[in-house]
Protein backbone atom coordinates (compact mmCIF):
# COMPACT_ATOMS: atom_id res chain seq x y z
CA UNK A 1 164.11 -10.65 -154.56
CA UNK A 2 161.34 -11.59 -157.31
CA UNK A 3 160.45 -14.17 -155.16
CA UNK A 4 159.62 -12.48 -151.81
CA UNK A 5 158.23 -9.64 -153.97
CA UNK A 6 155.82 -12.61 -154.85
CA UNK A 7 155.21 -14.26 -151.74
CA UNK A 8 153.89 -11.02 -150.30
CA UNK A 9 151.61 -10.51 -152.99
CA UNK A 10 150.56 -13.77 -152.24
CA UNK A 11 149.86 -13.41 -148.55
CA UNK A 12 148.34 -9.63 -148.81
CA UNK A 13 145.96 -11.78 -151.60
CA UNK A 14 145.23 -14.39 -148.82
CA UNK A 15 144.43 -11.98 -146.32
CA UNK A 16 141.87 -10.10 -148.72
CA UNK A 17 139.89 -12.95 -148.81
CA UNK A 18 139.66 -13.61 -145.15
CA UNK A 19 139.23 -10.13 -144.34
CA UNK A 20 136.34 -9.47 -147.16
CA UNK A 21 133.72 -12.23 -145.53
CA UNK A 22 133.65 -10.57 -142.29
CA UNK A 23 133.31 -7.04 -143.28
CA UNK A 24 130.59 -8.41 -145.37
CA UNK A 25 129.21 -9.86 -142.44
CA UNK A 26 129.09 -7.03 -140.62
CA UNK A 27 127.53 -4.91 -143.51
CA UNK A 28 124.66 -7.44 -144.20
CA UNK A 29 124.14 -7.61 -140.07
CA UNK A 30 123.33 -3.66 -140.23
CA UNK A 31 120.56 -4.07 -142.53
CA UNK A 32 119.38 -7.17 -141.55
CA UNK A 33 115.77 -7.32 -142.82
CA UNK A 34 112.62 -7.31 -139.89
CA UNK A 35 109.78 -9.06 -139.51
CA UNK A 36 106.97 -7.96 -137.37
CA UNK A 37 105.43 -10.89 -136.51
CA UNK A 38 101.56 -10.68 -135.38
CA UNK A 39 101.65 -11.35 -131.62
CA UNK A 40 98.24 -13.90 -131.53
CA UNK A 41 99.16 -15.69 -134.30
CA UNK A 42 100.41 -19.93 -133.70
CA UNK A 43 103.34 -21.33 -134.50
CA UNK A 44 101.75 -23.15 -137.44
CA UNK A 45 100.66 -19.56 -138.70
CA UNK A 46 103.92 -18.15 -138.24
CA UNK A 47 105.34 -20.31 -140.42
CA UNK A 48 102.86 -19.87 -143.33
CA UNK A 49 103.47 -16.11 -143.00
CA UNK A 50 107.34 -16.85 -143.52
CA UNK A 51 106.58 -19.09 -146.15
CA UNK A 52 104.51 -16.66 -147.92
CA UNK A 53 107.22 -14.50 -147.75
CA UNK A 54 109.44 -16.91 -148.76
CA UNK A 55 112.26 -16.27 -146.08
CA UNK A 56 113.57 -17.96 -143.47
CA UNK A 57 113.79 -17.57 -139.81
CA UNK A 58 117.54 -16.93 -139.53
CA UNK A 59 118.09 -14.19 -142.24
CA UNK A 60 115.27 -11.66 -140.27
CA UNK A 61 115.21 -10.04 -137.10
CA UNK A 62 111.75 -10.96 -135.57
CA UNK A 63 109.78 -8.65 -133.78
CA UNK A 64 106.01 -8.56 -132.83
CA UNK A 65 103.27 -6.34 -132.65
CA UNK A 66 99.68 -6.60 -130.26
CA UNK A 67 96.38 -5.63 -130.80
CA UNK A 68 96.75 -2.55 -128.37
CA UNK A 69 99.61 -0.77 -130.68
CA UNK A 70 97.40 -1.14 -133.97
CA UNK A 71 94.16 0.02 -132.21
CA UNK A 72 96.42 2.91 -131.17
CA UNK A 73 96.73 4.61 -134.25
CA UNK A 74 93.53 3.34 -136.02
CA UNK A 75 91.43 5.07 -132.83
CA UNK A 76 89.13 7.37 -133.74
CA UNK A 77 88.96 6.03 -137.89
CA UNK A 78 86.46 3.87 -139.41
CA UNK A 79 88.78 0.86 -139.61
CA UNK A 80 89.03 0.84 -135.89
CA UNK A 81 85.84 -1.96 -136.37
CA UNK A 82 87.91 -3.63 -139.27
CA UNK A 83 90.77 -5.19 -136.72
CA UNK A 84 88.75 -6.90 -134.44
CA UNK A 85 90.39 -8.46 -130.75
CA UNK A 86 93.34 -9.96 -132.52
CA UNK A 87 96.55 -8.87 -134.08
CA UNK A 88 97.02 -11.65 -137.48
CA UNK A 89 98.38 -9.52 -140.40
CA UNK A 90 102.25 -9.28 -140.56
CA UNK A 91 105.04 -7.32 -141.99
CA UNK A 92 108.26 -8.16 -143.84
CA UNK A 93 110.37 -4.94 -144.35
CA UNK A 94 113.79 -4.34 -145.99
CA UNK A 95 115.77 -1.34 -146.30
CA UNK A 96 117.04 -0.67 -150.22
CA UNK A 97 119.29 1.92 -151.85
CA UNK A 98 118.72 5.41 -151.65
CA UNK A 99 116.63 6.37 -154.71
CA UNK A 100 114.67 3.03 -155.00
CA UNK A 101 111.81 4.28 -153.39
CA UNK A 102 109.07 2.23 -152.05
CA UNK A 103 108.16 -1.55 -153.19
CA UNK A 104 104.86 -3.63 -151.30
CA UNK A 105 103.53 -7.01 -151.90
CA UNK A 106 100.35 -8.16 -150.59
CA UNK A 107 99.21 -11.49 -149.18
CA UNK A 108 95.95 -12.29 -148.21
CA UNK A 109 95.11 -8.30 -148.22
CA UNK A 110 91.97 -7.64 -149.40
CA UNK A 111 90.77 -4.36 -148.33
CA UNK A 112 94.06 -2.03 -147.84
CA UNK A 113 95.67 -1.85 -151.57
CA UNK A 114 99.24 -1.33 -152.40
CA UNK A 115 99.35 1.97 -153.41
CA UNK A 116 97.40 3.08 -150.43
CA UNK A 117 100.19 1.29 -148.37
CA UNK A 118 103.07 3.14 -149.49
CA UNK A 119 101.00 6.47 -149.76
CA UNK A 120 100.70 6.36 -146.12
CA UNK A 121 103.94 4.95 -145.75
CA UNK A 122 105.42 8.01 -147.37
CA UNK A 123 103.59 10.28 -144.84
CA UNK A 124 104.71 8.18 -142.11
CA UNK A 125 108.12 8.84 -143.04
CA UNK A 126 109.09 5.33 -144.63
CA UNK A 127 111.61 6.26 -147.12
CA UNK A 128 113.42 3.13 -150.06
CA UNK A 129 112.48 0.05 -148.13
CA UNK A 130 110.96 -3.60 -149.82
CA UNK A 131 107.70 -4.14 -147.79
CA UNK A 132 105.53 -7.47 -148.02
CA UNK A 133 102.38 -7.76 -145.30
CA UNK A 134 100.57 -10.87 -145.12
CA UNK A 135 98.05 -12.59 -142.94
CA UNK A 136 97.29 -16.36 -142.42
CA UNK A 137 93.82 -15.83 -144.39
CA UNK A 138 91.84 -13.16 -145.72
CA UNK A 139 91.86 -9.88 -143.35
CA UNK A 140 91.39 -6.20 -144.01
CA UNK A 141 94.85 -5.05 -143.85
CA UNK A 142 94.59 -2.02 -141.70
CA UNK A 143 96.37 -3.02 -138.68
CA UNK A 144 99.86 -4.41 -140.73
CA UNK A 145 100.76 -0.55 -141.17
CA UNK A 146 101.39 -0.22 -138.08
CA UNK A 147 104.13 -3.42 -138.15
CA UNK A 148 105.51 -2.23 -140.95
CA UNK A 149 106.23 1.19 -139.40
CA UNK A 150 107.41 -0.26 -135.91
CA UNK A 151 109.90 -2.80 -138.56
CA UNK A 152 110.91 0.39 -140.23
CA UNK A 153 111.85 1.92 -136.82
CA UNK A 154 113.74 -1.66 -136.10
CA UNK A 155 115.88 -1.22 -139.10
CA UNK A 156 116.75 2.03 -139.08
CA UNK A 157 117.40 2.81 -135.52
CA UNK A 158 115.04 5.38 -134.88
CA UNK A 159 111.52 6.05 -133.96
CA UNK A 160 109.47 7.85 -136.70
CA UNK A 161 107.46 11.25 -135.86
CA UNK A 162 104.30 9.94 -133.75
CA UNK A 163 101.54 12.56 -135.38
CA UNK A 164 103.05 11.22 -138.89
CA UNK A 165 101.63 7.86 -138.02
CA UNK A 166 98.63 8.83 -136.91
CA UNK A 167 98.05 11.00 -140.13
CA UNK A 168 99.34 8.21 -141.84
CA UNK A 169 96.60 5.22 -140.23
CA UNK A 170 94.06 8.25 -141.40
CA UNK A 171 94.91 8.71 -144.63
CA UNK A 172 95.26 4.85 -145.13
CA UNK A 173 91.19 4.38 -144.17
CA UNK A 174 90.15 7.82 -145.72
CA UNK A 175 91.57 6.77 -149.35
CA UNK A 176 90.09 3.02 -149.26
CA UNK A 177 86.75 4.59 -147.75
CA UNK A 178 86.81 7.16 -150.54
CA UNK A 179 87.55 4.07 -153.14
CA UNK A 180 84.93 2.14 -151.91
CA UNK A 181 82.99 5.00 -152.43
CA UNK A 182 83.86 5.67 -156.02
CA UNK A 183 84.34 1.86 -157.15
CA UNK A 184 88.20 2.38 -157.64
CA UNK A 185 90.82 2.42 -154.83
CA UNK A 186 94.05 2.98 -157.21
CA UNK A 187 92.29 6.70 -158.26
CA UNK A 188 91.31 7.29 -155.07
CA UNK A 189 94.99 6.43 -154.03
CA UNK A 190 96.33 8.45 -157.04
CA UNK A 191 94.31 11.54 -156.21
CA UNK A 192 95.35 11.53 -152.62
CA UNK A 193 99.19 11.43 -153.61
CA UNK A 194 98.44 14.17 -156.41
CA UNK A 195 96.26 16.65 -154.36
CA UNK A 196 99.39 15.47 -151.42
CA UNK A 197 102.12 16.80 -153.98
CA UNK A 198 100.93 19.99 -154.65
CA UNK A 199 99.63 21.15 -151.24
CA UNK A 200 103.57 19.93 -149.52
CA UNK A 201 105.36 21.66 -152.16
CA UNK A 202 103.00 24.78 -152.20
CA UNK A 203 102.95 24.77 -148.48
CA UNK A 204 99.13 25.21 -148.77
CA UNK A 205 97.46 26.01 -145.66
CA UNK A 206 94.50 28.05 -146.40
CA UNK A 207 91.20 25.53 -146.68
CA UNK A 208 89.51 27.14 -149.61
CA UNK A 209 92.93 27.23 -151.62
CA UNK A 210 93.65 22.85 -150.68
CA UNK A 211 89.28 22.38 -151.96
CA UNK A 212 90.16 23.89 -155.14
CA UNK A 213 93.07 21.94 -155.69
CA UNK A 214 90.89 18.36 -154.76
CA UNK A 215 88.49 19.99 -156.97
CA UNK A 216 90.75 20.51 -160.32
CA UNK A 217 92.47 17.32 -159.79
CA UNK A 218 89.02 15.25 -159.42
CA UNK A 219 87.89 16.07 -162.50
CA UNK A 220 91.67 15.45 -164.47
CA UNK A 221 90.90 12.19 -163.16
CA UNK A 222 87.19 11.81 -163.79
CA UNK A 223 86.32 11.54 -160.29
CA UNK A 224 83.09 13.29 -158.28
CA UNK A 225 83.24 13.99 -155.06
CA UNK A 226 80.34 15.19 -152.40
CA UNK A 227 81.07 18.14 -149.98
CA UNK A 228 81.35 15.69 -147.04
CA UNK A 229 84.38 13.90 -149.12
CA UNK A 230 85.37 17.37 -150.25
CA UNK A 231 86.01 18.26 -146.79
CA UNK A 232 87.21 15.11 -145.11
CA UNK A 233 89.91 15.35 -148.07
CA UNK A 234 90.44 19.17 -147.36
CA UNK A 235 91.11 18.47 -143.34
CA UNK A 236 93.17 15.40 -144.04
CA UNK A 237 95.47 17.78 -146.53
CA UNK A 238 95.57 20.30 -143.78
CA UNK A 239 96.90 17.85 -140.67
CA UNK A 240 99.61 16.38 -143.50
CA UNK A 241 100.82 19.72 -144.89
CA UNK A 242 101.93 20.08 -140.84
CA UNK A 243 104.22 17.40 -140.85
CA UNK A 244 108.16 17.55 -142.29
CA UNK A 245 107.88 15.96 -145.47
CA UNK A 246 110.64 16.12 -148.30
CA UNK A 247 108.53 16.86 -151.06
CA UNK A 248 111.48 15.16 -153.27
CA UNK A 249 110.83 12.02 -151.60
CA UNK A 250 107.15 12.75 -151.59
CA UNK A 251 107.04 12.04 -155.69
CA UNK A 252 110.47 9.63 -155.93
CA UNK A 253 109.08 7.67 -153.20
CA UNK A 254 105.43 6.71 -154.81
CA UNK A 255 106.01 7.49 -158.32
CA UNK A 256 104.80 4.63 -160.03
CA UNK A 257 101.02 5.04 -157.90
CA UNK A 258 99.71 6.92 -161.04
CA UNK A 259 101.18 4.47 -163.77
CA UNK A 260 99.48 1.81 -162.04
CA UNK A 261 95.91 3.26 -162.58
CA UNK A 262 96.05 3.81 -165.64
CA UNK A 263 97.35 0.77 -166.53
CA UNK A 264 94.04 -0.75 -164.45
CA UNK A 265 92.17 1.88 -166.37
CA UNK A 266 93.23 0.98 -169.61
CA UNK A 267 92.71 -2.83 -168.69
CA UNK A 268 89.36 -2.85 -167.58
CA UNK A 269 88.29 -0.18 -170.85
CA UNK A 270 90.03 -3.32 -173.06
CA UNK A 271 87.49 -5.78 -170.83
CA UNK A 272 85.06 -3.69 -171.63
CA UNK A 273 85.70 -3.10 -175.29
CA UNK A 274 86.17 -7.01 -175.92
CA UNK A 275 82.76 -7.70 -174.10
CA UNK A 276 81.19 -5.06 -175.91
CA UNK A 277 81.90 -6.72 -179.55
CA UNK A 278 80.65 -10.32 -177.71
CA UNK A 279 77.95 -8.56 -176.95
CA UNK A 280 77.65 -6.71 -180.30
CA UNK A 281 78.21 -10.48 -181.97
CA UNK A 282 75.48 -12.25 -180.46
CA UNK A 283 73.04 -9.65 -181.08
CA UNK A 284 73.98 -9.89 -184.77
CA UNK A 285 73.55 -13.86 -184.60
CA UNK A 286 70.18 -13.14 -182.77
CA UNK A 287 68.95 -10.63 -185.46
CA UNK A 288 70.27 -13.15 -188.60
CA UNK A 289 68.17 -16.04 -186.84
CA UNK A 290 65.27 -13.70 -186.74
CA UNK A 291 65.53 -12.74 -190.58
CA UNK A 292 65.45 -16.24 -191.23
CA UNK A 293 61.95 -16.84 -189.97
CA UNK A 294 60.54 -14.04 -191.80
């Protein structure tokens, strides 16, 4: 009796451990990671982009994306000059556990910043996914939103809310104009998700009420706005406080967006202090030379 009690065990245990590999199978099949692949780049550059993202082929689903769908939602924006007549920049997006939030890495990105990629992610809808865009070589960045989002879709089954996207290809260019503007894209990125928070959860809709909001959080963060920026910022607010955001994902989603600039603040004040005593030295040296020759 012991015996067959044991060779059962023994069996049920071997049939676990086929069993397990396929269900796993099937699991890691349903969130199979996308690529959206640039539609005019080569072969060659397809496989640096895959490089720089350090994945292979076979464990993505590859997708692409033209020239027509990002000029679709950059029309009418000042980056619509910053994508030219190709489509290079590229997206690498992976869905994570509820809660995580949002995650981006940038390669060869030099205009669109981080933060101001999962800011308008967030208003797009984009909700706990791993994102990495990249480009062959240096381009602005403003068209690989729009792969990420059409990845997103890919993954998740679904096609987001059109006007989100829109908004979201807005508020992209509005917050790296505005940080051109004021020499710092990660406060212009964290007043846009601040002045965001507050109008969403208020359910602001009144013009004057969103201005005086900007207003008392652009001076918390030392910034000065003109009344043209005032009321791009102010229109911008209005058009987002329209769509159905959660305003629990809203501040899960982006949370770290204000750690990060301060932590660039407090960086570049250290710069400053250390050239400061350089500076401080050599004037010293300068001054002790001159004594001399008195």
């Amino acid at each position: 009796m012991n015996k067959h009690i044991y060779r059962l065990i023994t069996m049920t245990f071997i049939m676990m451990l086929l069993i397990m590999p396929i269900g796993n199978m099937v699991k890691a099949d349903e969130i199979q990671p996308v690529v959206s692949l640039g539609a005019d780049l080569t072969k060659e550059q397809e496989q640096q982009i895959l490089k720089l993202m350090d994945i292979q082929p076979e464990d993505v689903h590859l997708i692409r994306v033209t020239i027509q769908e990002e000029a679709e939602y950059l029309k009418g924006t000042s980056a619509i000059d910053k994508i030219g007549n190709k489509t290079m920049s590229s997206a690498y997006v992976r869905e994570l556990k509820a809660g995580e939030g949002i995650e981006v890495e940038t390669y060869n990105i030099n205009w669109v910043t981080k933060e101001m990629y999962e800011n308008a992610l967030v208003t797009a809808g984009v909700k706990d996914a791993k994102v990495i865009a990249a480009a062959p070589f240096n381009v602005s960045g403003t068209g690989a939103l729009t792969g990420i989002l059409k990845a997103f879709e890919q993954i998740k089954g679904v096609k987001l809310d059109e006007s989100a996207k829109k908004i979201a290809n807005e508020e992209m260019v509005i917050t790296g104009d505005l940080g051109e503007d004021i020499g710092n894209k990660e406060k212009a990125a964290e007043l846009i998700k601040r002045v965001k928070e507050e109008v969403v959860e208020k359910k602001i809709k009144d013009p004057e009420e969103i201005k005086k909001i900007i207003i008392e959080i652009q001076h918390d963060l030392n910034i000065k706005l003109n009344e043209d920026q005032l009321k791009q910022l102010t229109q911008l607010m209005k058009k987002i406080n329209n769509i159905d955001i959660n305003i629990d994902d809203l501040k899960k989603q982006v949370s770290k967006i204000g750690e990060r600039a301060k932590e660039i603040t407090e960086n570049n004040q250290e710069v400053k202090s250390f050239l400061g005593k350089i500076v401080d030295l050599f004037n010293q040296l300068i001054q002790s030379i001159s004594n001399m020759f008195k």
